[in-house]
C-alpha atoms as a PDB file:
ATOM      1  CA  UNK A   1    -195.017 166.032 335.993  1.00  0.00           C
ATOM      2  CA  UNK A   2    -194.411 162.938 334.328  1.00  0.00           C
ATOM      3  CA  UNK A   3    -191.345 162.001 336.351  1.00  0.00           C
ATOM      4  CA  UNK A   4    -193.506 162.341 339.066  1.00  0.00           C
ATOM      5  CA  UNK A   5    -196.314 160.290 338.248  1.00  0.00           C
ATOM      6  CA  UNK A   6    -193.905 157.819 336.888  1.00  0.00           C
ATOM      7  CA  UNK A   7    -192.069 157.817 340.718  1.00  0.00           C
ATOM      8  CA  UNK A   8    -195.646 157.107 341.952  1.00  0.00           C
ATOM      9  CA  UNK A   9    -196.562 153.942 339.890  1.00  0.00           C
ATOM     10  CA  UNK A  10    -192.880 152.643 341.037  1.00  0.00           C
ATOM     11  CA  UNK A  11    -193.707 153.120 344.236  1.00  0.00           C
ATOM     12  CA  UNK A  12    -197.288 151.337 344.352  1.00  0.00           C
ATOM     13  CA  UNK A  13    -195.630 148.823 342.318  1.00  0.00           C
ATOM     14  CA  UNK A  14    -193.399 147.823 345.335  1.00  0.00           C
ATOM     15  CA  UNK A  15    -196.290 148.307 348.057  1.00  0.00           C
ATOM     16  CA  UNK A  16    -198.164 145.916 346.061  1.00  0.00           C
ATOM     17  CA  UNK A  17    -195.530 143.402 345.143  1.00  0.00           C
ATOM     18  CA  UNK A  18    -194.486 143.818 349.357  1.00  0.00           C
ATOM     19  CA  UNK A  19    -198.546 143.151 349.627  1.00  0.00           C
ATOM     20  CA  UNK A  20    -198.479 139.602 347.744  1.00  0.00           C
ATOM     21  CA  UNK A  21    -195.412 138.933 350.098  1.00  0.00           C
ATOM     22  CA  UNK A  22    -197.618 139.381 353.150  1.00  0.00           C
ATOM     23  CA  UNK A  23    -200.844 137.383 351.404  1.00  0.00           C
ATOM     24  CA  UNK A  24    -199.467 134.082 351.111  1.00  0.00           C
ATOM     25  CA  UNK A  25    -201.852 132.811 348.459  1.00  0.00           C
ATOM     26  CA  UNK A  26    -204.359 135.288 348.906  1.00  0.00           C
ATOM     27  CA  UNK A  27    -204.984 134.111 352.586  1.00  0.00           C
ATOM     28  CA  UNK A  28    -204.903 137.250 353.946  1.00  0.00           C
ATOM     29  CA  UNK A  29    -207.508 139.697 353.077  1.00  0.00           C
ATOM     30  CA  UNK A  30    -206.218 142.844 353.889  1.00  0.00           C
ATOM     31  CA  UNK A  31    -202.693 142.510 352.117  1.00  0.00           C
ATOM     32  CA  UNK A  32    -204.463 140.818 349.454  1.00  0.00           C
ATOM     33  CA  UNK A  33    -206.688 143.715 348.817  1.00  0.00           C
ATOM     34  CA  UNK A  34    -203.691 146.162 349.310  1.00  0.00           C
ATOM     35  CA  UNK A  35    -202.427 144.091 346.807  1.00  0.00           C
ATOM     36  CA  UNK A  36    -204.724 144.889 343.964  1.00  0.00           C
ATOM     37  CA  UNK A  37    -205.624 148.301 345.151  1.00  0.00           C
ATOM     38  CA  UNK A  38    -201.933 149.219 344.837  1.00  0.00           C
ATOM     39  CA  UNK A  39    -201.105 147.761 341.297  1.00  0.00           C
ATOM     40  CA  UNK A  40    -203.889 149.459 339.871  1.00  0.00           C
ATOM     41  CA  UNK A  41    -203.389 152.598 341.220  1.00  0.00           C
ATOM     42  CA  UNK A  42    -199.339 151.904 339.773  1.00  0.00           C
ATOM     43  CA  UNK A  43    -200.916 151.202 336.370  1.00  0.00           C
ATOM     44  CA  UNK A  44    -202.818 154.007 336.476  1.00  0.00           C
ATOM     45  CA  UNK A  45    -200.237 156.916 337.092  1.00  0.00           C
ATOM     46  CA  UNK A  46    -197.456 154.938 334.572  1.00  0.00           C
ATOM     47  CA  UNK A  47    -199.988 155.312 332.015  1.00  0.00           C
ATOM     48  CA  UNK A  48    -200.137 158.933 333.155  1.00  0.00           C
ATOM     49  CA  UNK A  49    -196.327 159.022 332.508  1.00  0.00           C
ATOM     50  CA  UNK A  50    -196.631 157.260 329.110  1.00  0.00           C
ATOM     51  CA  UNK A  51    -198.579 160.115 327.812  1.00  0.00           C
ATOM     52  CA  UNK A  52    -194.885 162.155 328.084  1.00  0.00           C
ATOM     53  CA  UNK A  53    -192.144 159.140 328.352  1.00  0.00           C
ATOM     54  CA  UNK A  54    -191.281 156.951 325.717  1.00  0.00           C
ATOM     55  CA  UNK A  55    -192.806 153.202 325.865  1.00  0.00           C
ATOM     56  CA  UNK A  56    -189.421 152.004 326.814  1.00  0.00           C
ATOM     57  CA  UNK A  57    -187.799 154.391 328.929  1.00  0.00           C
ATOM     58  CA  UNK A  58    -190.796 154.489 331.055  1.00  0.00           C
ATOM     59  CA  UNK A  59    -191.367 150.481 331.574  1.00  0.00           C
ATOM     60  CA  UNK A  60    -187.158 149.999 332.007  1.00  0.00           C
ATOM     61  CA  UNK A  61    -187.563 152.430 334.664  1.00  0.00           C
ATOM     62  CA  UNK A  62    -190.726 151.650 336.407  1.00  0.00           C
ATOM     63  CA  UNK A  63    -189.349 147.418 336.111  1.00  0.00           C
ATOM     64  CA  UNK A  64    -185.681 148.150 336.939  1.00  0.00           C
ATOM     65  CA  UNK A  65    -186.348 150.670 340.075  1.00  0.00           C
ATOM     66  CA  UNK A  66    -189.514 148.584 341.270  1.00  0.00           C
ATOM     67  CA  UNK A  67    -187.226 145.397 340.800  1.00  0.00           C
ATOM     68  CA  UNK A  68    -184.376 146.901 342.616  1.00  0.00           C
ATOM     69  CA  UNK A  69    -186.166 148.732 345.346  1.00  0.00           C
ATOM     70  CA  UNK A  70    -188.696 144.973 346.161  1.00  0.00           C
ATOM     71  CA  UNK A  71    -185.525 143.357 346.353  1.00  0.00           C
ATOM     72  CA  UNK A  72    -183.772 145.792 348.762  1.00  0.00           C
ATOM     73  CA  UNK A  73    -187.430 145.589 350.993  1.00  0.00           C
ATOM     74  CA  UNK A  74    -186.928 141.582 350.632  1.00  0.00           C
ATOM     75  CA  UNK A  75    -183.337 141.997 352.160  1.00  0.00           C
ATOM     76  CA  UNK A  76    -184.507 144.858 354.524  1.00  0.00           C
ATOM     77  CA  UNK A  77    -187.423 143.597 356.131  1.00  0.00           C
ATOM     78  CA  UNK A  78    -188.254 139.864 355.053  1.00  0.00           C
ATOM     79  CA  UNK A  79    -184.396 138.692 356.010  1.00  0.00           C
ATOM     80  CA  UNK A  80    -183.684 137.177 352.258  1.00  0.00           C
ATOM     81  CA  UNK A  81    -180.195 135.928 351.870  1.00  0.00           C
ATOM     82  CA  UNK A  82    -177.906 138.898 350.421  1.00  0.00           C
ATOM     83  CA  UNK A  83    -175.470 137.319 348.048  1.00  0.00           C
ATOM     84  CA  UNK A  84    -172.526 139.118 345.798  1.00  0.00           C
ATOM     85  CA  UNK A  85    -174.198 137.448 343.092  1.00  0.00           C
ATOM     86  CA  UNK A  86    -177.457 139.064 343.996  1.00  0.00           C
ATOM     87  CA  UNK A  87    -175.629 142.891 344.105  1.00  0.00           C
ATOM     88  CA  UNK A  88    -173.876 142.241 341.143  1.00  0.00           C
ATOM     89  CA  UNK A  89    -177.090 141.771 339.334  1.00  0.00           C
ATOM     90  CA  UNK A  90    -178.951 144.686 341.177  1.00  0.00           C
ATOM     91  CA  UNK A  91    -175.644 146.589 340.186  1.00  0.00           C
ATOM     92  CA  UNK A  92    -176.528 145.386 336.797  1.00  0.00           C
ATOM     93  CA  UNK A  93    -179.904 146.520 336.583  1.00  0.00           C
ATOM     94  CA  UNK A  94    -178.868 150.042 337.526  1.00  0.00           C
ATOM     95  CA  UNK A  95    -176.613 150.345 335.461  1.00  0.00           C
ATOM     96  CA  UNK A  96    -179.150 149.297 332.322  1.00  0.00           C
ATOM     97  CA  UNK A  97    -181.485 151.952 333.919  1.00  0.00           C
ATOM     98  CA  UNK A  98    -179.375 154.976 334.131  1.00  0.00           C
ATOM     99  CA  UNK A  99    -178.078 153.587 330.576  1.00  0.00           C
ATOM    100  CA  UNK A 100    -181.751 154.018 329.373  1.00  0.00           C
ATOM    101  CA  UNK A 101    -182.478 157.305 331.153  1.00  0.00           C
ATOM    102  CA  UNK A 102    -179.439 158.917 329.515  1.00  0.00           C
ATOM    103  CA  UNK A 103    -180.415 157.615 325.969  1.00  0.00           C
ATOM    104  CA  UNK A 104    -184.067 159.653 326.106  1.00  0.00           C
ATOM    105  CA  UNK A 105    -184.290 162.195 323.998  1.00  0.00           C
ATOM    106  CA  UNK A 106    -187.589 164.447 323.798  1.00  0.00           C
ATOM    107  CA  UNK A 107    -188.760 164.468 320.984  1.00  0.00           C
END
């Protein structure tokens, strides 16, 4: 259960970082309270995982994925620039991921 409530703080992690996209300075109310609504409820079910995970498997995971999956919605739906650069460095960032997931070892 702890990959799953891991999976859900990564994914209110990127509704609420795609939420502080859409409340430009906190000028828009409802994104803006998405916002906060969203990161809290991420906090809450990645400390649920960190009952289970190790400290540092869990936060490379919920960073790397949440980094990689915000910049994929930034590409997707806001129109950012998509550079080589830019997917060798997401590339990257998988890589270290995977590299960290394979290294746990429950105790």
């Amino acid at each position: 259960m702890h990959w799953v409530h891991l999976a859900i703080a990564i994914a209110f992690e990127m509704i609420g970082t795609t939420s502080m996209k859409l409340s430009p300075g906190f000028t828009r109310l409802t994104p803006s309270i998405a916002m906060f609504v969203c990161f809290g409820i991420a906090f809450f079910f990645n400390t649920l995982a960190l009952r289970k995970l190790d400290l540092s498997i869990t936060y490379a995971i919920w960073s790397g994925v949440g980094t990689v999956g915000t910049a994929v919605i930034g590409f997707y739906f806001f129109k950012e620039p998509f550079t080589m650069l830019k997917f060798f460095s997401i590339c990257l960032i998988i890589i270290g991921v995977v590299g960290l997931r394979l290294s746990w070892n429950p105790a």
